[in-house]
N, C-alpha and C. Protein backbone atom coordinates (compact mmCIF):
# COMPACT_ATOMS: atom_id res chain seq x y z
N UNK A 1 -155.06 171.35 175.31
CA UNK A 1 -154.69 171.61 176.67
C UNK A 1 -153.29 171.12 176.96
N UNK A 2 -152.45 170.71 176.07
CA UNK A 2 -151.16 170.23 176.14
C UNK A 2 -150.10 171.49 176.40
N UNK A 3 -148.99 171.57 176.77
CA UNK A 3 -148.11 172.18 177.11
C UNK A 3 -148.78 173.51 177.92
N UNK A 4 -150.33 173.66 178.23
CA UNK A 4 -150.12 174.71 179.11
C UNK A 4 -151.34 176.16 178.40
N UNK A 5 -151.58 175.25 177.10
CA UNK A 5 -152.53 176.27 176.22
C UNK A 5 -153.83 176.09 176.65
N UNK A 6 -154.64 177.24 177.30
CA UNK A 6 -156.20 177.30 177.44
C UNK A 6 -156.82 177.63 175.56
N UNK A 7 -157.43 176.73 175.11
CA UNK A 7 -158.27 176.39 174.59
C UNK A 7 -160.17 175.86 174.53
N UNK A 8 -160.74 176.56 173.65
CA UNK A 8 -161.91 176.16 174.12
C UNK A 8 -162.40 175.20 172.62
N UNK A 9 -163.03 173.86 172.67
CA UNK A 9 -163.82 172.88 172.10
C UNK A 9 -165.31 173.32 171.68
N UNK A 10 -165.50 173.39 170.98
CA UNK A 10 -166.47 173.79 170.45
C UNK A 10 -167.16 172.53 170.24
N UNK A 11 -168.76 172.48 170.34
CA UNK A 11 -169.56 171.22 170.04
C UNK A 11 -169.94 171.82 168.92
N UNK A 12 -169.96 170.39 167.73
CA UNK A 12 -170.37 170.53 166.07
C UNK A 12 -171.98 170.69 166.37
N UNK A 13 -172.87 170.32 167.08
CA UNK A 13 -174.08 170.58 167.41
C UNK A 13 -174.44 171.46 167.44
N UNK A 14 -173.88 172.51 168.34
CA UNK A 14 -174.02 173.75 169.08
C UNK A 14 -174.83 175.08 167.86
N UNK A 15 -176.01 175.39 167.81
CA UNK A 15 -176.21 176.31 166.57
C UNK A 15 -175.75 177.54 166.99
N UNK A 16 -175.69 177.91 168.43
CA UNK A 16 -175.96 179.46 168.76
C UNK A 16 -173.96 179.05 169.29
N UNK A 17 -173.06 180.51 169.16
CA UNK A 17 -172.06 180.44 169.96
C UNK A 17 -171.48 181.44 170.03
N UNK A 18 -171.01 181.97 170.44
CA UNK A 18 -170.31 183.37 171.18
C UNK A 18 -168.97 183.58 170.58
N UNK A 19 -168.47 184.67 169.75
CA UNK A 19 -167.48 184.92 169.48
C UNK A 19 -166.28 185.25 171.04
N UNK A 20 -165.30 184.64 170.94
CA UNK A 20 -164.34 185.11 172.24
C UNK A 20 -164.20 186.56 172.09
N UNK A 21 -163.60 186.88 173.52
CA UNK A 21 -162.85 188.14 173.15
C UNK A 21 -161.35 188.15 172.07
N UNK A 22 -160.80 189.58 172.10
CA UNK A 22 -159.81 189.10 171.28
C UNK A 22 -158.22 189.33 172.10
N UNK A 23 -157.67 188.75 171.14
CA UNK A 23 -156.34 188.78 172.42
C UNK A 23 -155.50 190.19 172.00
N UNK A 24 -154.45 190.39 172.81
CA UNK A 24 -154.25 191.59 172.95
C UNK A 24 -153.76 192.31 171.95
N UNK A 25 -153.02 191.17 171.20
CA UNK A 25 -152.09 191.57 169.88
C UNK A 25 -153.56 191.76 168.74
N UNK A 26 -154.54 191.31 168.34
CA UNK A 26 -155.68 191.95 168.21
C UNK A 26 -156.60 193.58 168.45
N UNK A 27 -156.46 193.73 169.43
CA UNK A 27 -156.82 194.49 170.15
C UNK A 27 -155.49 195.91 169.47
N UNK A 28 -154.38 195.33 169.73
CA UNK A 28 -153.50 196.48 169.45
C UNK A 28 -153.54 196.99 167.91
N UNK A 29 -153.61 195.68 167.37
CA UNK A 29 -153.88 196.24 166.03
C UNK A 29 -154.77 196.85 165.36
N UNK A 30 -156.46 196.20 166.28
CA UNK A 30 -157.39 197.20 166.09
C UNK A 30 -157.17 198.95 166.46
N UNK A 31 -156.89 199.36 167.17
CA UNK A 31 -156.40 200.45 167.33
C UNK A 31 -155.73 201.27 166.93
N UNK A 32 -154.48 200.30 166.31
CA UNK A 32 -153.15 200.89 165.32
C UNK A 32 -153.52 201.85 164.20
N UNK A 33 -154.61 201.09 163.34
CA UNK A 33 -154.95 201.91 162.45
C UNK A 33 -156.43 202.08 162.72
N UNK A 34 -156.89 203.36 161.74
CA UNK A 34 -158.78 203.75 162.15
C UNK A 34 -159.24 202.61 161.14
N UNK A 35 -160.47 202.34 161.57
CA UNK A 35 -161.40 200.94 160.59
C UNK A 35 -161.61 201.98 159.55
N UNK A 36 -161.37 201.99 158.38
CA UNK A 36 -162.25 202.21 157.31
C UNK A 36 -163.68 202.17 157.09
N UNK A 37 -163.72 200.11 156.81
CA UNK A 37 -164.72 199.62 157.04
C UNK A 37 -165.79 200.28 157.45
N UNK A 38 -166.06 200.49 158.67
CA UNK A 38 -166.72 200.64 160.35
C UNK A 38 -166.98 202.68 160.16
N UNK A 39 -165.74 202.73 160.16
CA UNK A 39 -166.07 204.42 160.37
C UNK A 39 -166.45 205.97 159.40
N UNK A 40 -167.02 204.92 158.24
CA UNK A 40 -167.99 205.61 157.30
C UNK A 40 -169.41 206.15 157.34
N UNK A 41 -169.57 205.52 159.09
CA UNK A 41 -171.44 205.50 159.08
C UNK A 41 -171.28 206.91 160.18
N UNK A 42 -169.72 207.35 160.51
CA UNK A 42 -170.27 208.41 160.90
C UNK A 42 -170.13 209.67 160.38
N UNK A 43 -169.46 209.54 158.99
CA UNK A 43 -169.41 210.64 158.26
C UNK A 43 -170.60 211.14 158.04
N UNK A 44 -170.79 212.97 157.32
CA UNK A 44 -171.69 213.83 157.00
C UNK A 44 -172.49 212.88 155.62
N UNK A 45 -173.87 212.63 155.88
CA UNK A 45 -174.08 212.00 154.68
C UNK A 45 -174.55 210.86 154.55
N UNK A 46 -174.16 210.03 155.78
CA UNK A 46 -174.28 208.17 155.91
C UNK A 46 -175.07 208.23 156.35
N UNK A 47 -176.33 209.12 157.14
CA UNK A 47 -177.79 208.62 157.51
C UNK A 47 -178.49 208.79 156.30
N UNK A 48 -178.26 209.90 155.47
CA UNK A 48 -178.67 210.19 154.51
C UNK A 48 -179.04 208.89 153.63
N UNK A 49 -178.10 208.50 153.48
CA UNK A 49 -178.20 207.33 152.35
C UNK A 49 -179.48 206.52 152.46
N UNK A 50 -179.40 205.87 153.43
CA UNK A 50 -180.56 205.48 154.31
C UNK A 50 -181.77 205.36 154.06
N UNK A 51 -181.97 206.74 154.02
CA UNK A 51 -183.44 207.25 153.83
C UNK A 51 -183.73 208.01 151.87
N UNK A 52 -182.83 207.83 151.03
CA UNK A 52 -182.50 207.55 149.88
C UNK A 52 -182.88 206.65 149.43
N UNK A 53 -181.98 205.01 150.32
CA UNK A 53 -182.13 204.11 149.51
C UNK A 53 -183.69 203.48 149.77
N UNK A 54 -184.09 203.57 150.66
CA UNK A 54 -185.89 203.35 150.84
C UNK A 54 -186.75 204.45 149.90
N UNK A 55 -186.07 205.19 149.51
CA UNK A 55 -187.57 206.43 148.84
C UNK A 55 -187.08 205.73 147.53
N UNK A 56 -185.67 205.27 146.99
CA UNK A 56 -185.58 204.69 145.58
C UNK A 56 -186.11 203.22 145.71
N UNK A 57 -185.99 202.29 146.47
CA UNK A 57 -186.80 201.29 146.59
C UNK A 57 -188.01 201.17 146.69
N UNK A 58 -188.80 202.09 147.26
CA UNK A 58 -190.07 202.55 147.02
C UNK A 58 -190.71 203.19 145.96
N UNK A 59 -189.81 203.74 144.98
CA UNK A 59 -190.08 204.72 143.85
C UNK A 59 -189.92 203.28 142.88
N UNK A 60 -189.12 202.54 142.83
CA UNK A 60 -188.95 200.77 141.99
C UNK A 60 -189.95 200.77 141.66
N UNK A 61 -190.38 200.08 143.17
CA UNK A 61 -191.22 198.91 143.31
C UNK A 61 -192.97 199.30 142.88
N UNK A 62 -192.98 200.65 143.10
CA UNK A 62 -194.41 201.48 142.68
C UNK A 62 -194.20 201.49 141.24
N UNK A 63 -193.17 201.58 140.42
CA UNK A 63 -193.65 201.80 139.01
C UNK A 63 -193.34 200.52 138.06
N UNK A 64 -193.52 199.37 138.61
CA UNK A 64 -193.99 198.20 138.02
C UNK A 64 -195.19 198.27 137.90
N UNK A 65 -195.75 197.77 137.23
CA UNK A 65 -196.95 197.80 136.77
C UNK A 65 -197.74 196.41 137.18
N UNK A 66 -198.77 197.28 137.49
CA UNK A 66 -199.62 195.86 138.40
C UNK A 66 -199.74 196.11 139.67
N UNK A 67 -198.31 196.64 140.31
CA UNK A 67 -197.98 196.44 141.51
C UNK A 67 -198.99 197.27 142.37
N UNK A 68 -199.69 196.73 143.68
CA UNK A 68 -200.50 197.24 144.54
C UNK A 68 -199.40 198.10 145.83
N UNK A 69 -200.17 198.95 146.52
CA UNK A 69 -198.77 200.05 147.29
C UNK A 69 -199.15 198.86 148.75
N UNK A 70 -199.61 197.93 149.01
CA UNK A 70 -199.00 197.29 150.54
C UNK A 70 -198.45 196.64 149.44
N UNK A 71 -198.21 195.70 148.52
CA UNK A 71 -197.15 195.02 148.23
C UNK A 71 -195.86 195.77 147.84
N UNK A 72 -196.13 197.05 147.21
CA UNK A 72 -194.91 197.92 147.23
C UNK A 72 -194.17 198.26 148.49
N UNK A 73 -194.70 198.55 149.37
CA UNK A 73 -194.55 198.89 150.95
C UNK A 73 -193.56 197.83 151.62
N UNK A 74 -194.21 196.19 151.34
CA UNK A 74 -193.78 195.02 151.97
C UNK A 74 -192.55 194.80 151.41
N UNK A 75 -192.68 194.58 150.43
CA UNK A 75 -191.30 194.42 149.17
C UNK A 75 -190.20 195.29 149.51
N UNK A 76 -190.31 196.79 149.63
CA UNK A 76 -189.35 198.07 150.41
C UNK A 76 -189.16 197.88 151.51
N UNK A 77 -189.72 197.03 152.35
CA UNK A 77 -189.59 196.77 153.92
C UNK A 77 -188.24 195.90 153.41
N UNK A 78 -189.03 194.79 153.25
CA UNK A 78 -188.05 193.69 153.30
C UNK A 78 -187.37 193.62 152.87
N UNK A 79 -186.60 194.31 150.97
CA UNK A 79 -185.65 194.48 150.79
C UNK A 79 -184.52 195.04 151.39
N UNK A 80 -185.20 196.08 151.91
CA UNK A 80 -184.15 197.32 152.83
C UNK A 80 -183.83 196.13 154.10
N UNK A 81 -184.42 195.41 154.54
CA UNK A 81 -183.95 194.87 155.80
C UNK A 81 -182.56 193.52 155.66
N UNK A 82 -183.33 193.33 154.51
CA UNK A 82 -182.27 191.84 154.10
C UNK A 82 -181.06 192.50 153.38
N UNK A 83 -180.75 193.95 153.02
CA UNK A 83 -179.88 194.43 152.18
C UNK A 83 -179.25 195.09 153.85
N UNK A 84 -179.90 195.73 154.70
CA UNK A 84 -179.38 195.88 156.14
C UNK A 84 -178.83 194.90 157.31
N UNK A 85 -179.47 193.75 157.11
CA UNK A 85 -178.85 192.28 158.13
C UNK A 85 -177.77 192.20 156.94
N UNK A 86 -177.63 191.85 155.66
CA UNK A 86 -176.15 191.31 154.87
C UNK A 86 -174.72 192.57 154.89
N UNK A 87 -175.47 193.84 154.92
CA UNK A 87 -174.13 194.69 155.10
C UNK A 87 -173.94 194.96 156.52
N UNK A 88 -174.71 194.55 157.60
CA UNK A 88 -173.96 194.57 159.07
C UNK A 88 -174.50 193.97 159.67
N UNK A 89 -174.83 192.70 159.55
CA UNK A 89 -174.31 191.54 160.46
C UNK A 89 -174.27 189.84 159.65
N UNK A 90 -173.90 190.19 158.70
CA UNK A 90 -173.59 188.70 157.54
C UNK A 90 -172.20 188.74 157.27
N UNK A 91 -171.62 189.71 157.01
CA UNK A 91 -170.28 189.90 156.33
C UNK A 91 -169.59 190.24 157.51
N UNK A 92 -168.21 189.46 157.68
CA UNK A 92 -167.52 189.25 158.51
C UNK A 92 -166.41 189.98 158.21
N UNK A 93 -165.61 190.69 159.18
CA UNK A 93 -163.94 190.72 158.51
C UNK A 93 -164.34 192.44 157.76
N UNK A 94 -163.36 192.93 156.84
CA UNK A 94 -163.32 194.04 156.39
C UNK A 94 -162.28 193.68 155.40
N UNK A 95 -162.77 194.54 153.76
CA UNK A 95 -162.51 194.10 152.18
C UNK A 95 -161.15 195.21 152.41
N UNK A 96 -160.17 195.15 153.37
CA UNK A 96 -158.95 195.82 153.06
C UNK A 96 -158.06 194.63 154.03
N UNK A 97 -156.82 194.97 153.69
CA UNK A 97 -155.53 194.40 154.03
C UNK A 97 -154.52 194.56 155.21
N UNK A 98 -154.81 196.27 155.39
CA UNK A 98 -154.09 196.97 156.06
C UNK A 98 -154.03 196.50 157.75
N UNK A 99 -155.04 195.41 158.44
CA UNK A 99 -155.69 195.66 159.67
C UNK A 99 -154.65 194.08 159.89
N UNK A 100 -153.93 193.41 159.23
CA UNK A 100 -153.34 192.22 159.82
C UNK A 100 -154.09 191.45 160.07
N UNK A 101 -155.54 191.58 159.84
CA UNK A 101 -156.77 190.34 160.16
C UNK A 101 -157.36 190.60 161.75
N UNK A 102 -157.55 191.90 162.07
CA UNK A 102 -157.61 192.17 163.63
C UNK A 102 -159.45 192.26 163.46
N UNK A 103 -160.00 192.58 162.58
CA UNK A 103 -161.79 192.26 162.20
C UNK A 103 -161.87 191.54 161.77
N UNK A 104 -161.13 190.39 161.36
CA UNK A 104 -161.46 189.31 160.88
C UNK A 104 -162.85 188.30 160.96
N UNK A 105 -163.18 188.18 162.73
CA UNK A 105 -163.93 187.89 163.31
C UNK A 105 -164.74 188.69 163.66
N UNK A 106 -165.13 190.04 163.39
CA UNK A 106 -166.41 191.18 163.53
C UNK A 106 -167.21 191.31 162.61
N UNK A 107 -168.53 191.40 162.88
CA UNK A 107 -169.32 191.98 161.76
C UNK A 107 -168.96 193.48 161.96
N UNK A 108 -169.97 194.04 160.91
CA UNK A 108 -169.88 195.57 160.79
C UNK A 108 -170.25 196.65 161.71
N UNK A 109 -171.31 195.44 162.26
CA UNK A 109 -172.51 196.18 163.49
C UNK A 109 -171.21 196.16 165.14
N UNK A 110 -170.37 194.94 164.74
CA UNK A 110 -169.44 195.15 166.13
C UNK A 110 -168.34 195.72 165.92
N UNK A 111 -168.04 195.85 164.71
CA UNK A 111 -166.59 196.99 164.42
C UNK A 111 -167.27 198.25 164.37
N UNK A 112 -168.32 198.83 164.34
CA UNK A 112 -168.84 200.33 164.37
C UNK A 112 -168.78 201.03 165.60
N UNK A 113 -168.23 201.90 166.29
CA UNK A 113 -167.94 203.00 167.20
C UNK A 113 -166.96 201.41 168.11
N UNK A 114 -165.88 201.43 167.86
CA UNK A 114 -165.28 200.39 168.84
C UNK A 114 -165.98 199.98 169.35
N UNK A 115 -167.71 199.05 168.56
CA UNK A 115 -168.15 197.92 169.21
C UNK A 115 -169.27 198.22 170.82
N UNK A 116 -168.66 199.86 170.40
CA UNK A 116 -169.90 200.69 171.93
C UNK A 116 -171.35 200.12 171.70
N UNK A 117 -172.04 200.18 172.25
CA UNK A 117 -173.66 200.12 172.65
C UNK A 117 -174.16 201.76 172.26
N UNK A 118 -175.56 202.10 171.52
CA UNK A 118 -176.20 203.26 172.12
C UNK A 118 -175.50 204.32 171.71
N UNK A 119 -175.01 204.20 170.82
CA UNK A 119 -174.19 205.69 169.73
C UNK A 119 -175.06 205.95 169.17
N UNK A 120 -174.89 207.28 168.85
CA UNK A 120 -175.94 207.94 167.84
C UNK A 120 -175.99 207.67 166.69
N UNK A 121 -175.37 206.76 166.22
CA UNK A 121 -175.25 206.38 164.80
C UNK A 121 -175.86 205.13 165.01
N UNK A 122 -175.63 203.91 166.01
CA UNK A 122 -176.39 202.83 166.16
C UNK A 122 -177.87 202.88 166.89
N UNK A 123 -178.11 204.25 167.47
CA UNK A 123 -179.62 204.40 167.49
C UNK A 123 -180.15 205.12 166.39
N UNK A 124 -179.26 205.66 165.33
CA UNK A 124 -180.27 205.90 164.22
C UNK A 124 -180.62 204.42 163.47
N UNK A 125 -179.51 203.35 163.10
CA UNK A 125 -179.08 202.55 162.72
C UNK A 125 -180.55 201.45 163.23
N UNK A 126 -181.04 201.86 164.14
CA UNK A 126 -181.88 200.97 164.97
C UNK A 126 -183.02 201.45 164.35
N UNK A 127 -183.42 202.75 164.62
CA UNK A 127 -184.82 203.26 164.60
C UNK A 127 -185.19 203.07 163.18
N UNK A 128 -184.29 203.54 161.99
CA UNK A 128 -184.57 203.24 160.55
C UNK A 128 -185.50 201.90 160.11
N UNK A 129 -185.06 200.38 160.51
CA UNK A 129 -186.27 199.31 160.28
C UNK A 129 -187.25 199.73 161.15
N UNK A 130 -186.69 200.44 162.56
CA UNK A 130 -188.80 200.34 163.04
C UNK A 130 -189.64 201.46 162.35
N UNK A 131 -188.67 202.51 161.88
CA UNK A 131 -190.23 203.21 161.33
C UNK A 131 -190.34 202.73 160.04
N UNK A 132 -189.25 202.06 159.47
CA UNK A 132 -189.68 201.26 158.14
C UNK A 132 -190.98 200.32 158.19
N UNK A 133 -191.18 200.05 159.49
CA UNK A 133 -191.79 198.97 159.40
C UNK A 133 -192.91 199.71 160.06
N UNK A 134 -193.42 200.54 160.75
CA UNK A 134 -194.98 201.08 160.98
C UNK A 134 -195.07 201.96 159.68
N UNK A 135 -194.60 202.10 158.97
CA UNK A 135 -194.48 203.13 157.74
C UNK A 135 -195.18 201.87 156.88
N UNK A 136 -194.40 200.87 156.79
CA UNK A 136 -195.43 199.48 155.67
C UNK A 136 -196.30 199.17 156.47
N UNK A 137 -196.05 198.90 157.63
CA UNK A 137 -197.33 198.49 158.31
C UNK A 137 -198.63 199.07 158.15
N UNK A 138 -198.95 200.16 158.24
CA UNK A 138 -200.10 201.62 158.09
C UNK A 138 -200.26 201.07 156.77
N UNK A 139 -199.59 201.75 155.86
CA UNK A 139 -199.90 201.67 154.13
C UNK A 139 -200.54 199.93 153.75
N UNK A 140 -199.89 198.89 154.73
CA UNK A 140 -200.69 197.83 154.25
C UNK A 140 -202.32 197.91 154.93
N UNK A 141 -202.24 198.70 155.64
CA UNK A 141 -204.17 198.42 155.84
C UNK A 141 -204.11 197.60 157.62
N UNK A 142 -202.89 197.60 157.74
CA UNK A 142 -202.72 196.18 158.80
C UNK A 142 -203.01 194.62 158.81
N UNK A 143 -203.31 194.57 157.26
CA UNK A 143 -202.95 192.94 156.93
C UNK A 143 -202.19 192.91 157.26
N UNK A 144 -202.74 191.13 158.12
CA UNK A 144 -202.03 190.12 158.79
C UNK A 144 -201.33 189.31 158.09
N UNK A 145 -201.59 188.99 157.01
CA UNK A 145 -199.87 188.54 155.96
C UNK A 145 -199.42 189.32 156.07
N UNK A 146 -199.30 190.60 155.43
CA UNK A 146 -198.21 191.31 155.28
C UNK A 146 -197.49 191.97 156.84
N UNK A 147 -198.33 192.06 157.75
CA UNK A 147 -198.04 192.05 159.05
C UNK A 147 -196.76 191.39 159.72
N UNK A 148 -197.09 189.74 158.94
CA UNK A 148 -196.33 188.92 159.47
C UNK A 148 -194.78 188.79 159.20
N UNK A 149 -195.11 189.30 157.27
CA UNK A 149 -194.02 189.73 156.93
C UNK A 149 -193.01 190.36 157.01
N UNK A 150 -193.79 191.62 156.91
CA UNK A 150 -193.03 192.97 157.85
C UNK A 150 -192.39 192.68 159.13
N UNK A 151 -193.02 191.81 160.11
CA UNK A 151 -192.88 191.80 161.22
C UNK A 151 -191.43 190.95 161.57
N UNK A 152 -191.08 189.66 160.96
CA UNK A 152 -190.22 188.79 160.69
C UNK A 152 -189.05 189.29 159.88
N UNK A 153 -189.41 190.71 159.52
CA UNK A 153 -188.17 190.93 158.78
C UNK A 153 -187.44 191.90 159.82
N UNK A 154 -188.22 193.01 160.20
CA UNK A 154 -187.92 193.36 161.58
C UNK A 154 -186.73 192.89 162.27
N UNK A 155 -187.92 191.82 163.29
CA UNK A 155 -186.92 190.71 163.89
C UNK A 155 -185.39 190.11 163.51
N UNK A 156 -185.84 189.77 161.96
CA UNK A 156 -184.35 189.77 161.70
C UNK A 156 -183.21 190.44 161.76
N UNK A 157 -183.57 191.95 161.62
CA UNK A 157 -182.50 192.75 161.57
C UNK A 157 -182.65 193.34 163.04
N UNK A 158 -183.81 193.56 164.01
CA UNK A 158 -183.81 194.16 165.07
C UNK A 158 -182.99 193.33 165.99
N UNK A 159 -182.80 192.05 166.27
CA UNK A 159 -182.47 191.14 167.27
C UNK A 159 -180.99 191.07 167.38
N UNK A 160 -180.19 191.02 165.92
CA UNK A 160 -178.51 191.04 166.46
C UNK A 160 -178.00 192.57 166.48
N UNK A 161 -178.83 193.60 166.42
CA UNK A 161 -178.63 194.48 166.80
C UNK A 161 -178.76 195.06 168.26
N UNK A 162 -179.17 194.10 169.12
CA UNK A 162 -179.15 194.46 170.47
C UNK A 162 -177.89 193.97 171.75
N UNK A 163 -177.69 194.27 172.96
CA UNK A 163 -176.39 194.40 173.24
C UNK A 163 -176.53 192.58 173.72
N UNK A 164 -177.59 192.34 174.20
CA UNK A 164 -177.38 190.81 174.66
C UNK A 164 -177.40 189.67 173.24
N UNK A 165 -176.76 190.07 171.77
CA UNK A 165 -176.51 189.59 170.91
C UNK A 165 -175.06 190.07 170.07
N UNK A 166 -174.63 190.85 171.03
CA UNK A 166 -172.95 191.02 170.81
C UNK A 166 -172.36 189.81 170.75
N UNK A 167 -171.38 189.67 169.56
CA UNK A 167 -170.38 188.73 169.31
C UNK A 167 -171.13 187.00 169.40
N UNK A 168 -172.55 187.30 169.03
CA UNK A 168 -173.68 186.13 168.76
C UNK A 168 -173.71 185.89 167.77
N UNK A 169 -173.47 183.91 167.36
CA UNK A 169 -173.03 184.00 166.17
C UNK A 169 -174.48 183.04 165.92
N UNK A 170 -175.10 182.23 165.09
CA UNK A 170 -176.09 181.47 164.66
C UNK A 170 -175.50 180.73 163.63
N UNK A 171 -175.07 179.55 164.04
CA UNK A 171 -173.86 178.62 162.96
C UNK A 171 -174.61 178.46 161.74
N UNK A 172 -175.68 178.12 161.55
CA UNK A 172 -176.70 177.52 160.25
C UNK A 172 -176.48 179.14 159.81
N UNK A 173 -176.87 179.92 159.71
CA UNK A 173 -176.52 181.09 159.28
C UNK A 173 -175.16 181.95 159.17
N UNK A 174 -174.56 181.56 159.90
CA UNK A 174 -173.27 182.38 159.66
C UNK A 174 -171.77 181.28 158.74
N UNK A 175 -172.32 180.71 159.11
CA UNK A 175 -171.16 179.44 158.49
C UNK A 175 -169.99 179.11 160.02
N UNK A 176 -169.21 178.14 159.83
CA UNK A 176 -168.18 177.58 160.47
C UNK A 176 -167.63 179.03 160.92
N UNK A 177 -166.87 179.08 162.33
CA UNK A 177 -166.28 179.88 162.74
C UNK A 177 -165.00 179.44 162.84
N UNK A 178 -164.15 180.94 162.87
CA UNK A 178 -162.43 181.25 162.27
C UNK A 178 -161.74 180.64 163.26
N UNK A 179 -161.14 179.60 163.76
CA UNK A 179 -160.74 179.55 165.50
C UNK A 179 -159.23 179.72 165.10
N UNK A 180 -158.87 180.18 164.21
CA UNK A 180 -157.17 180.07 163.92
C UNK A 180 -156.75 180.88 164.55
N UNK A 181 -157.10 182.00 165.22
CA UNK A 181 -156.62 182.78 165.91
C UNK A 181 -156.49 182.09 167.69
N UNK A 182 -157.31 181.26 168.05
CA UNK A 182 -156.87 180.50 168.98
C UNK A 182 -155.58 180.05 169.22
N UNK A 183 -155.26 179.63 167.47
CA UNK A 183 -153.92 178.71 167.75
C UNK A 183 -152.72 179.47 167.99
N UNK A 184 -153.03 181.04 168.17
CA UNK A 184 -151.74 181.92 168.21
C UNK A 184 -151.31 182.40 169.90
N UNK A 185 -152.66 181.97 170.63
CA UNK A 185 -152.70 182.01 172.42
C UNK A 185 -151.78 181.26 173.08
């Protein structure tokens, strides 16, 4: 707070915390150039994948041997979900150069359609774990283990996908946050 700089203190306690907005020179640069990253999920093809990579995770996990189809089911749930929370909303920032560090601080899920709510790509993006998950759910019989399972994996990926978890960070899970961009305000 010296010479005049608004700054915000963060408590080392704090698990849950809110990414800021970004400042303008941010903002401009987001714009400057199109995300790469981000704007692949609306090409011809990217729902597709989707529903690919669950019929090959399901085609796996059935031809082990031994394997029973609710544990095949549960296993395809939950892989697909923990392989869906790590590519959009674990990984921070974007694997190119070009952006000056303007996503630095976004996941994938908030750099997708400039960060809108309710696109057709983030309500397909949505609906994919829930019918993943009455799709294992049914095939398990409605066991309550696997219920629980299914159900918790869900949650995981359903919850920072909603708008009152924009720019929501979970410190034990996400690691230390970037504040260097503070120091440029």
């Amino acid at each position: 707070m010296n010479d005049g700089k608004r700054s915000r203190r963060r408590r080392s306690s704090s698990l849950l915390y809110s990414e800021p907005q970004e400042s303008m020179e941010h903002l401009s640069d987001q714009a400057a150039i199109p995300n790469l990253n981000a704007n692949w999920v609306n090409a011809k093809g990217a729902w597709a994948i989707h529903i690919v990579l669950i019929v090959a995770l399901k085609t796996f996990f059935s031809i082990i041997p031994g394997m029973r189809q609710d544990t095949s089911w549960t296993l395809t749930n939950m892989t697909y979900m923990f392989g869906s929370y790590l590519m959009f909303h674990w990984v921070r920032g974007i694997p190119f150069e070009f952006n000056a560090g303007a996503f630095d601080n976004l996941n994938m899920w908030e750099q997708m359609d400039n960060g809108d709510q309710f696109t057709p790509t983030k309500k397909f993006l949505l609906s994919v774990p829930i019918c993943l998950f009455l799709a294992s759910t049914h095939y398990t019989h409605y066991d309550l283990k696997y219920f629980l399972l299914n159900l918790a994996a869900l949650a995981g990926v359903i919850i920072p996908k909603l708008p009152w978890s924009h720019r929501l960070r979970v410190r034990f899970l996400s690691g230390p946050p970037d504040d260097s961009y503070l120091d440029e305000r």
